[in-house]
N, C-alpha and C. Protein backbone atom coordinates (compact mmCIF):
# COMPACT_ATOMS: atom_id res chain seq x y z
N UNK A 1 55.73 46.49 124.24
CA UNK A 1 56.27 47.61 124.99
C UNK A 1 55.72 48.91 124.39
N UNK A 2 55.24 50.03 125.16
CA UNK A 2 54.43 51.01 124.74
C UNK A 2 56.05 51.72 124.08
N UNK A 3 55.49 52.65 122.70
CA UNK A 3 56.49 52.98 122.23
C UNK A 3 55.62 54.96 122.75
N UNK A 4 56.79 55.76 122.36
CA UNK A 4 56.73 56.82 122.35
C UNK A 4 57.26 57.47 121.36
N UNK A 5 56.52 59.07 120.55
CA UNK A 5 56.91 59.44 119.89
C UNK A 5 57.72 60.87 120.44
N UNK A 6 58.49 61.08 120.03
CA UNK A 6 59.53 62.12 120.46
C UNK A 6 59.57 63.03 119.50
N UNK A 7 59.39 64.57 119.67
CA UNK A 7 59.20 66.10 119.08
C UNK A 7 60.56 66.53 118.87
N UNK A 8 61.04 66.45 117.86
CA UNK A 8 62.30 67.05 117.53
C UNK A 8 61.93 68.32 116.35
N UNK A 9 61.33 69.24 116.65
CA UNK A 9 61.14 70.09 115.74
C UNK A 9 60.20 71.40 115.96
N UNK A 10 60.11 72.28 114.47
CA UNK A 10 60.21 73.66 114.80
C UNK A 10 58.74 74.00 115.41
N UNK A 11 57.77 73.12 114.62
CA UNK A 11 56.52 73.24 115.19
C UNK A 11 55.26 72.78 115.83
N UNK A 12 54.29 73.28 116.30
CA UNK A 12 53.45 72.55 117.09
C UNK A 12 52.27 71.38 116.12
N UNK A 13 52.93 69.81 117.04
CA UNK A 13 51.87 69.06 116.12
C UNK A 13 50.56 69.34 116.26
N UNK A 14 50.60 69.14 114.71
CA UNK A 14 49.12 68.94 114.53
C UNK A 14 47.99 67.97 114.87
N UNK A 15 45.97 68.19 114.99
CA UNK A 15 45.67 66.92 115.85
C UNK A 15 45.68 65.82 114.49
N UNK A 16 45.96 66.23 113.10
CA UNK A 16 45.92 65.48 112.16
C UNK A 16 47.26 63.90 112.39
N UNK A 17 48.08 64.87 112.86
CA UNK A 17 49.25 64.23 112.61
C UNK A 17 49.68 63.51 114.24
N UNK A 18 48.57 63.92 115.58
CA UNK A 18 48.81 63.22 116.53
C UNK A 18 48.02 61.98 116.17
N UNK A 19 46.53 61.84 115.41
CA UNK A 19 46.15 60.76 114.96
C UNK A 19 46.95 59.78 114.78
N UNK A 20 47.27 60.44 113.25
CA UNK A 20 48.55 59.57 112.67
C UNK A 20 49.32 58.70 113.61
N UNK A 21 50.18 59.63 114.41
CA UNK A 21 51.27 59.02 115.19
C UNK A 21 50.41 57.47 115.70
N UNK A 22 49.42 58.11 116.49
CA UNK A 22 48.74 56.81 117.63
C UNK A 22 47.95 55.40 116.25
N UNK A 23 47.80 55.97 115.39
CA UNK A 23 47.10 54.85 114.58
C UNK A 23 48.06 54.55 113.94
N UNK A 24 49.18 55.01 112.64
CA UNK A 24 49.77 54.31 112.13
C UNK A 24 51.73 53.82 112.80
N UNK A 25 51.58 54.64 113.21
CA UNK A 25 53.05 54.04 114.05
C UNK A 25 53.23 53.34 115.45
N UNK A 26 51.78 53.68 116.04
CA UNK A 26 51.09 52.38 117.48
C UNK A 26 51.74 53.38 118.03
N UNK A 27 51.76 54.76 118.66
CA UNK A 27 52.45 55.98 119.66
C UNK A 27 51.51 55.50 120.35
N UNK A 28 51.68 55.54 121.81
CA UNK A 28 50.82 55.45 123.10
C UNK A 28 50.81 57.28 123.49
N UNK A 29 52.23 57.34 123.57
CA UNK A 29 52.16 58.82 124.14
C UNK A 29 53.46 59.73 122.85
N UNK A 30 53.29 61.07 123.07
CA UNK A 30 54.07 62.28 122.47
C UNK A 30 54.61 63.13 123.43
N UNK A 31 55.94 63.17 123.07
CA UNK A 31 56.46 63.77 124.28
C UNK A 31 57.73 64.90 123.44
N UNK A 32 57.01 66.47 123.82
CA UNK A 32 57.96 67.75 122.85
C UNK A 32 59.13 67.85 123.78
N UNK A 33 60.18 68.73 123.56
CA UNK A 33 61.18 68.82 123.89
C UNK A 33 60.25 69.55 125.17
N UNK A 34 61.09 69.79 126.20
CA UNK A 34 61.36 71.32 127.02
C UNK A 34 61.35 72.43 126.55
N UNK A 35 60.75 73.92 126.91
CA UNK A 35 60.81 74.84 126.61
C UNK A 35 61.99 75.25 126.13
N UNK A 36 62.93 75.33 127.21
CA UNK A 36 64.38 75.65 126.91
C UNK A 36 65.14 74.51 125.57
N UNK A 37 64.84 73.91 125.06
CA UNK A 37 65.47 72.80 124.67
C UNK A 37 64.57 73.32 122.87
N UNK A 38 63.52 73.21 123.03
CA UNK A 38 62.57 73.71 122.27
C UNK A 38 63.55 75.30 121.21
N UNK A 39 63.42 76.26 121.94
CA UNK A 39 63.85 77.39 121.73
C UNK A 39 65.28 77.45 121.42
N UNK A 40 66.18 76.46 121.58
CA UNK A 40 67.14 76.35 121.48
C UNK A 40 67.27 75.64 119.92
N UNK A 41 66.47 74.62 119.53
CA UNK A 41 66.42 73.72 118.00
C UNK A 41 65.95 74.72 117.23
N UNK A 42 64.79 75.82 117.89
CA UNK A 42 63.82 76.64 116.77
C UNK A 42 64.69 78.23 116.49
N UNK A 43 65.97 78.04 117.06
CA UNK A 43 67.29 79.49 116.65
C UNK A 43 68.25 78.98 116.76
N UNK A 44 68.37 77.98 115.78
CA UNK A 44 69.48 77.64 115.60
C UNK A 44 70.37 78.90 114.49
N UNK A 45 71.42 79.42 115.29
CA UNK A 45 72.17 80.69 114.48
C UNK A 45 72.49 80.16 113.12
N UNK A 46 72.62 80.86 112.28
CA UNK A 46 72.85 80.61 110.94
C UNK A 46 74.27 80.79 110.79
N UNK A 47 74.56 81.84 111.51
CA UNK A 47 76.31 81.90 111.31
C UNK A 47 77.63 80.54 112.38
N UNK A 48 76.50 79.51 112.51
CA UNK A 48 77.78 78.96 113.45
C UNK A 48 78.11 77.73 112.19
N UNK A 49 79.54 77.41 112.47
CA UNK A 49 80.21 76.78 111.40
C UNK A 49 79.75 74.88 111.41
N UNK A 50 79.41 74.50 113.03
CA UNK A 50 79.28 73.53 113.94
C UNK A 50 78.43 73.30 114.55
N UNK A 51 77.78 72.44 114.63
CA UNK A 51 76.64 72.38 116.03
C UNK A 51 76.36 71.18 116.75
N UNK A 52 77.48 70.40 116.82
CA UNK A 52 77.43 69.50 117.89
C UNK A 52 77.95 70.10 119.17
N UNK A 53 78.41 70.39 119.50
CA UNK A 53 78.17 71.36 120.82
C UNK A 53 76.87 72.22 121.21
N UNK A 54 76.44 72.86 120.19
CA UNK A 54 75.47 73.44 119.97
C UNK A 54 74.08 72.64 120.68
N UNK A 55 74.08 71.31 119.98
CA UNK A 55 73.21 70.61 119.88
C UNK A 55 73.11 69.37 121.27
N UNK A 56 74.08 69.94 122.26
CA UNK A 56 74.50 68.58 123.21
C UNK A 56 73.03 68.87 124.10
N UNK A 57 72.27 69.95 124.39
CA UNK A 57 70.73 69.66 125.12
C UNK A 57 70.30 69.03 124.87
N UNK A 58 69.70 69.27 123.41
CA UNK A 58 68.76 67.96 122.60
C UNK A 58 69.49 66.78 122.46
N UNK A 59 70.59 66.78 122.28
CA UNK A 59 71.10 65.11 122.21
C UNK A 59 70.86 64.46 124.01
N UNK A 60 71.13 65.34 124.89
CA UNK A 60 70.79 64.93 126.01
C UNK A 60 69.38 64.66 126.65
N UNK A 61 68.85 65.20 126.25
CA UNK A 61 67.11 65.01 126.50
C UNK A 61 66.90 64.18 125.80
N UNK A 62 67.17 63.70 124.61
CA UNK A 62 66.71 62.52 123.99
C UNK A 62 67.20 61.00 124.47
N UNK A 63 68.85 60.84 125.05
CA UNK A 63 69.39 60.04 125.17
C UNK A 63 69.03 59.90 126.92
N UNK A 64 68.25 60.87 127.63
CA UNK A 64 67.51 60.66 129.10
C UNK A 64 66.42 60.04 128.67
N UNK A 65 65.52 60.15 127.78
CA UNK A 65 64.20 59.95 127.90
C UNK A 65 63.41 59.18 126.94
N UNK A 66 64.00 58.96 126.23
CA UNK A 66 64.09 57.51 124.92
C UNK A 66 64.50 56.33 124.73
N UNK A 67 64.12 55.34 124.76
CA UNK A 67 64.23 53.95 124.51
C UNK A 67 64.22 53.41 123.04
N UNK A 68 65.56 52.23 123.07
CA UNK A 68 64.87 51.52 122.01
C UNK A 68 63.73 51.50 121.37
N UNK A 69 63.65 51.99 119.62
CA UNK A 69 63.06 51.62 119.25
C UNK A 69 61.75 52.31 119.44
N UNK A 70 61.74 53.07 120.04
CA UNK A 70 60.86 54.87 119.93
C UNK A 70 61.05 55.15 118.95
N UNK A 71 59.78 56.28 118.60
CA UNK A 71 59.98 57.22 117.34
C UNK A 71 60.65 58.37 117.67
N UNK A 72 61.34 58.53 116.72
CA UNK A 72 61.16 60.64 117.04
C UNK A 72 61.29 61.34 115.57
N UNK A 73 60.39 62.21 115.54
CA UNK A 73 60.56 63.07 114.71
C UNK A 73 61.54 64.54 114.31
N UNK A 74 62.04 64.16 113.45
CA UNK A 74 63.08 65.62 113.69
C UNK A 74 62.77 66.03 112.05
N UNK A 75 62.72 67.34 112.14
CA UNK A 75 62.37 68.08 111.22
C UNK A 75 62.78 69.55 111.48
N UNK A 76 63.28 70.47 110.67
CA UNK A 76 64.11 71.77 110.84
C UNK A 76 65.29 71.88 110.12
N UNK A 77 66.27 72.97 111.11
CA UNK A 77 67.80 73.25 110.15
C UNK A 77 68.22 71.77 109.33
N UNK A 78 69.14 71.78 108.11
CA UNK A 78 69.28 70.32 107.53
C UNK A 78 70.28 70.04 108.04
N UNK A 79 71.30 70.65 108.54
CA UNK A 79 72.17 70.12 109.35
C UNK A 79 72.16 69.36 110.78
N UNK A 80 71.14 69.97 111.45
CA UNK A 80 70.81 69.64 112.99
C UNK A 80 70.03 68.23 112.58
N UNK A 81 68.94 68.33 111.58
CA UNK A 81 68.55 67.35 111.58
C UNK A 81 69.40 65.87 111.09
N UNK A 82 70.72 66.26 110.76
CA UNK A 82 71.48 64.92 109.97
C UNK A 82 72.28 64.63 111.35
N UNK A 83 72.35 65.48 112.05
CA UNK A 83 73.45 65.18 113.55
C UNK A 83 72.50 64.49 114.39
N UNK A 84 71.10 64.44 114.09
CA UNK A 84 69.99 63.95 115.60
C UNK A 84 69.77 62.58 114.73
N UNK A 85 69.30 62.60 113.12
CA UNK A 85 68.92 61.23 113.07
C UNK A 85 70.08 60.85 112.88
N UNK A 86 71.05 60.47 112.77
CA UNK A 86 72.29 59.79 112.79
C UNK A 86 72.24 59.18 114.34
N UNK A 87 72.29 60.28 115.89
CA UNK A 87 72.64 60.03 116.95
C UNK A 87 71.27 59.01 117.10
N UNK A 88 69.93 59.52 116.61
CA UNK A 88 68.38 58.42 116.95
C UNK A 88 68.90 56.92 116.01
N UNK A 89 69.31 56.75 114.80
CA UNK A 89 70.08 55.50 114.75
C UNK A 89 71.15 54.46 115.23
N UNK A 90 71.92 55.35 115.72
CA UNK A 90 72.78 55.23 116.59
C UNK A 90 72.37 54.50 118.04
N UNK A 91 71.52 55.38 118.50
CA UNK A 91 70.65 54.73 120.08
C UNK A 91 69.93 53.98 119.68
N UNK A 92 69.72 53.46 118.25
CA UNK A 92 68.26 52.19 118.06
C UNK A 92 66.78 53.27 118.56
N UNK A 93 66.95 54.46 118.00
CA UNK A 93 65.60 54.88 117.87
C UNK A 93 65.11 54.88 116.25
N UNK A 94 63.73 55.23 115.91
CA UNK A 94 63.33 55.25 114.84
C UNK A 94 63.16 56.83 114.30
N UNK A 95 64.17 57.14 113.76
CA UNK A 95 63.38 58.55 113.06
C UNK A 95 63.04 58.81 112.00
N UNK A 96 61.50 59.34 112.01
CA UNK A 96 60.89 59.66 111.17
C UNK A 96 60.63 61.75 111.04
N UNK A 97 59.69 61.78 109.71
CA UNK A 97 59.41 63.18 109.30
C UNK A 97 58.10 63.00 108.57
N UNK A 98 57.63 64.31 108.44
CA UNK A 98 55.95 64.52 108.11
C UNK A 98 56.24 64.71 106.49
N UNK A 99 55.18 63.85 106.07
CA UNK A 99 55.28 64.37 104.59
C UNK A 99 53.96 65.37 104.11
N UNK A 100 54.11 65.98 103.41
CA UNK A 100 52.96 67.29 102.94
C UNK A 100 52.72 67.80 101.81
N UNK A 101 51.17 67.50 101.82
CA UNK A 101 50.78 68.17 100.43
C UNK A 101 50.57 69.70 100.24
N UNK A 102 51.14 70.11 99.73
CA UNK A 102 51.40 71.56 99.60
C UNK A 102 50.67 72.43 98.46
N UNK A 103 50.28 73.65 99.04
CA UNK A 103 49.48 74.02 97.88
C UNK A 103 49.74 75.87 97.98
N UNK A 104 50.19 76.17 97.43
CA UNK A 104 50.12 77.75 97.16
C UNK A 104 49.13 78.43 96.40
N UNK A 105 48.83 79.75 97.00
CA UNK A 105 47.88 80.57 96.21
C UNK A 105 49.20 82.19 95.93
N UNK A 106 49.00 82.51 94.89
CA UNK A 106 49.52 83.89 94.57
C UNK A 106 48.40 85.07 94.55
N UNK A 107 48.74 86.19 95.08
CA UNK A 107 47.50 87.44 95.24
C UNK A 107 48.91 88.28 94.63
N UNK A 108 47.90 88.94 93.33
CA UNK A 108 49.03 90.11 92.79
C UNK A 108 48.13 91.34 93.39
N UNK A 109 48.73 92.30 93.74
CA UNK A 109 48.38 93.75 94.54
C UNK A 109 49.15 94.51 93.34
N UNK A 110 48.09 95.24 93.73
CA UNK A 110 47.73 96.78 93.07
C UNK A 110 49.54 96.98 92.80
N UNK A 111 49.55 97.72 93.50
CA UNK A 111 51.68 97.98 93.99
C UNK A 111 52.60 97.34 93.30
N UNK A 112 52.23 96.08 92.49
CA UNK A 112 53.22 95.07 91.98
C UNK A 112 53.80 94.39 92.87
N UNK A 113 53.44 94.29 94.13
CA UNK A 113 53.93 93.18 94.73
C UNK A 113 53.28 91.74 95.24
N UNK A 114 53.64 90.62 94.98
CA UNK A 114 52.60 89.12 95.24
C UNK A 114 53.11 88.78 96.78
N UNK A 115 51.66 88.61 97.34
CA UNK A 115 51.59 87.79 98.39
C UNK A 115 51.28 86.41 97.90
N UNK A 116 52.39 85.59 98.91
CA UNK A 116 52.42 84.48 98.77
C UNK A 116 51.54 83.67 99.88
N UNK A 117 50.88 82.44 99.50
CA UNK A 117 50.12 81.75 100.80
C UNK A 117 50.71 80.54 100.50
N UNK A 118 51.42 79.59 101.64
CA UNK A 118 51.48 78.68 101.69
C UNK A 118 50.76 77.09 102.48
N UNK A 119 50.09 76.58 101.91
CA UNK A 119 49.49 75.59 102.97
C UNK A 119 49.83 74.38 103.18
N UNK A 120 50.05 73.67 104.15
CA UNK A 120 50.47 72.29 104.19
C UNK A 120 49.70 71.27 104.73
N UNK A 121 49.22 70.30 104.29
CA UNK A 121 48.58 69.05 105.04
C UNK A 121 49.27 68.17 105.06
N UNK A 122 49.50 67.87 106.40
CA UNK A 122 50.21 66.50 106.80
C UNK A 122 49.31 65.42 105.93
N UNK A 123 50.25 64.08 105.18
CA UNK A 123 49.78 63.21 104.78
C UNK A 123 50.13 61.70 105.49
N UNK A 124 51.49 61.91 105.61
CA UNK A 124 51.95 60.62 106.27
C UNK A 124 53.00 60.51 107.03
N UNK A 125 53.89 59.61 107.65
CA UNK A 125 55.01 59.80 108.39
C UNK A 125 55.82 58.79 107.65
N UNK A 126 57.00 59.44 107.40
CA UNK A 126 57.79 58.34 106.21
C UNK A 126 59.50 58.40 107.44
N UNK A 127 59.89 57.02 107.27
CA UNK A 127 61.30 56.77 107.84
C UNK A 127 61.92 57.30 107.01
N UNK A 128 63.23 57.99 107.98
CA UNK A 128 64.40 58.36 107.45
C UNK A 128 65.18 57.15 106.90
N UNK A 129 65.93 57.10 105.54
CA UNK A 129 66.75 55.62 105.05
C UNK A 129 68.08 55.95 105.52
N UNK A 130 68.58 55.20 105.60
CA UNK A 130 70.31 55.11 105.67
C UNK A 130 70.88 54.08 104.34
């Protein structure tokens, strides 16, 4: 059965990491949230106490359009993300997250102040454990 990988997160995949998906997890297809649905995971307010209400779009777009045993990736706020992979275990989906090698450069300026550079390369896709 063709599996699908599902976009639960803040940013646009990479073609490193669409590879990935189709070679090491067998993805046929990738499928991101909705615009509206999208914009809604990527502001998530900082001041709300709760966000299962918050969060009932994306739990609904996922639980329309996901099957057994799909991937999805969720990655973002740490809270949103413990309410989606809980609900993707829950439905018998698989969720996974990008792992990254990270590398910073520091630039000290004249002024005393450091710019920071951060870079990330996707390396692999690792399951969430329970």
């Amino acid at each position: 059965m063709p599996k699908t990988l599902f976009l639960i997160f803040n940013h646009q995949i990479t073609s490193i990491q669409k590879q990935d998906a189709y070679i090491s997890l067998g993805a046929e297809r990738i499928k991101e949230m909705p615009a509206g649905i999208k914009k809604l995971w990527r502001n998530i307010p900082a001041d709300m106490s709760e966000l299962n209400g918050y969060l009932e779009p994306v739990k609904k777009w996922l639980y329309e359009n996901a099957k057994k045993y799909d991937y999805v990736l969720i990655q973002g706020d740490f809270g949103a993300c413990y309410i989606m992979t809980k609900l993707a275990f829950e439905i018998g989906l698989i969720p996974i997250y990008s792992t990254t090698e990270r590398e910073a450069t520091e630039e000290y300026k004249k002024d005393g102040t450091v710019k920071l550079v951060h870079q990330f390369k996707h390396q692999a896709f690792r399951k969430y454990g329970i």
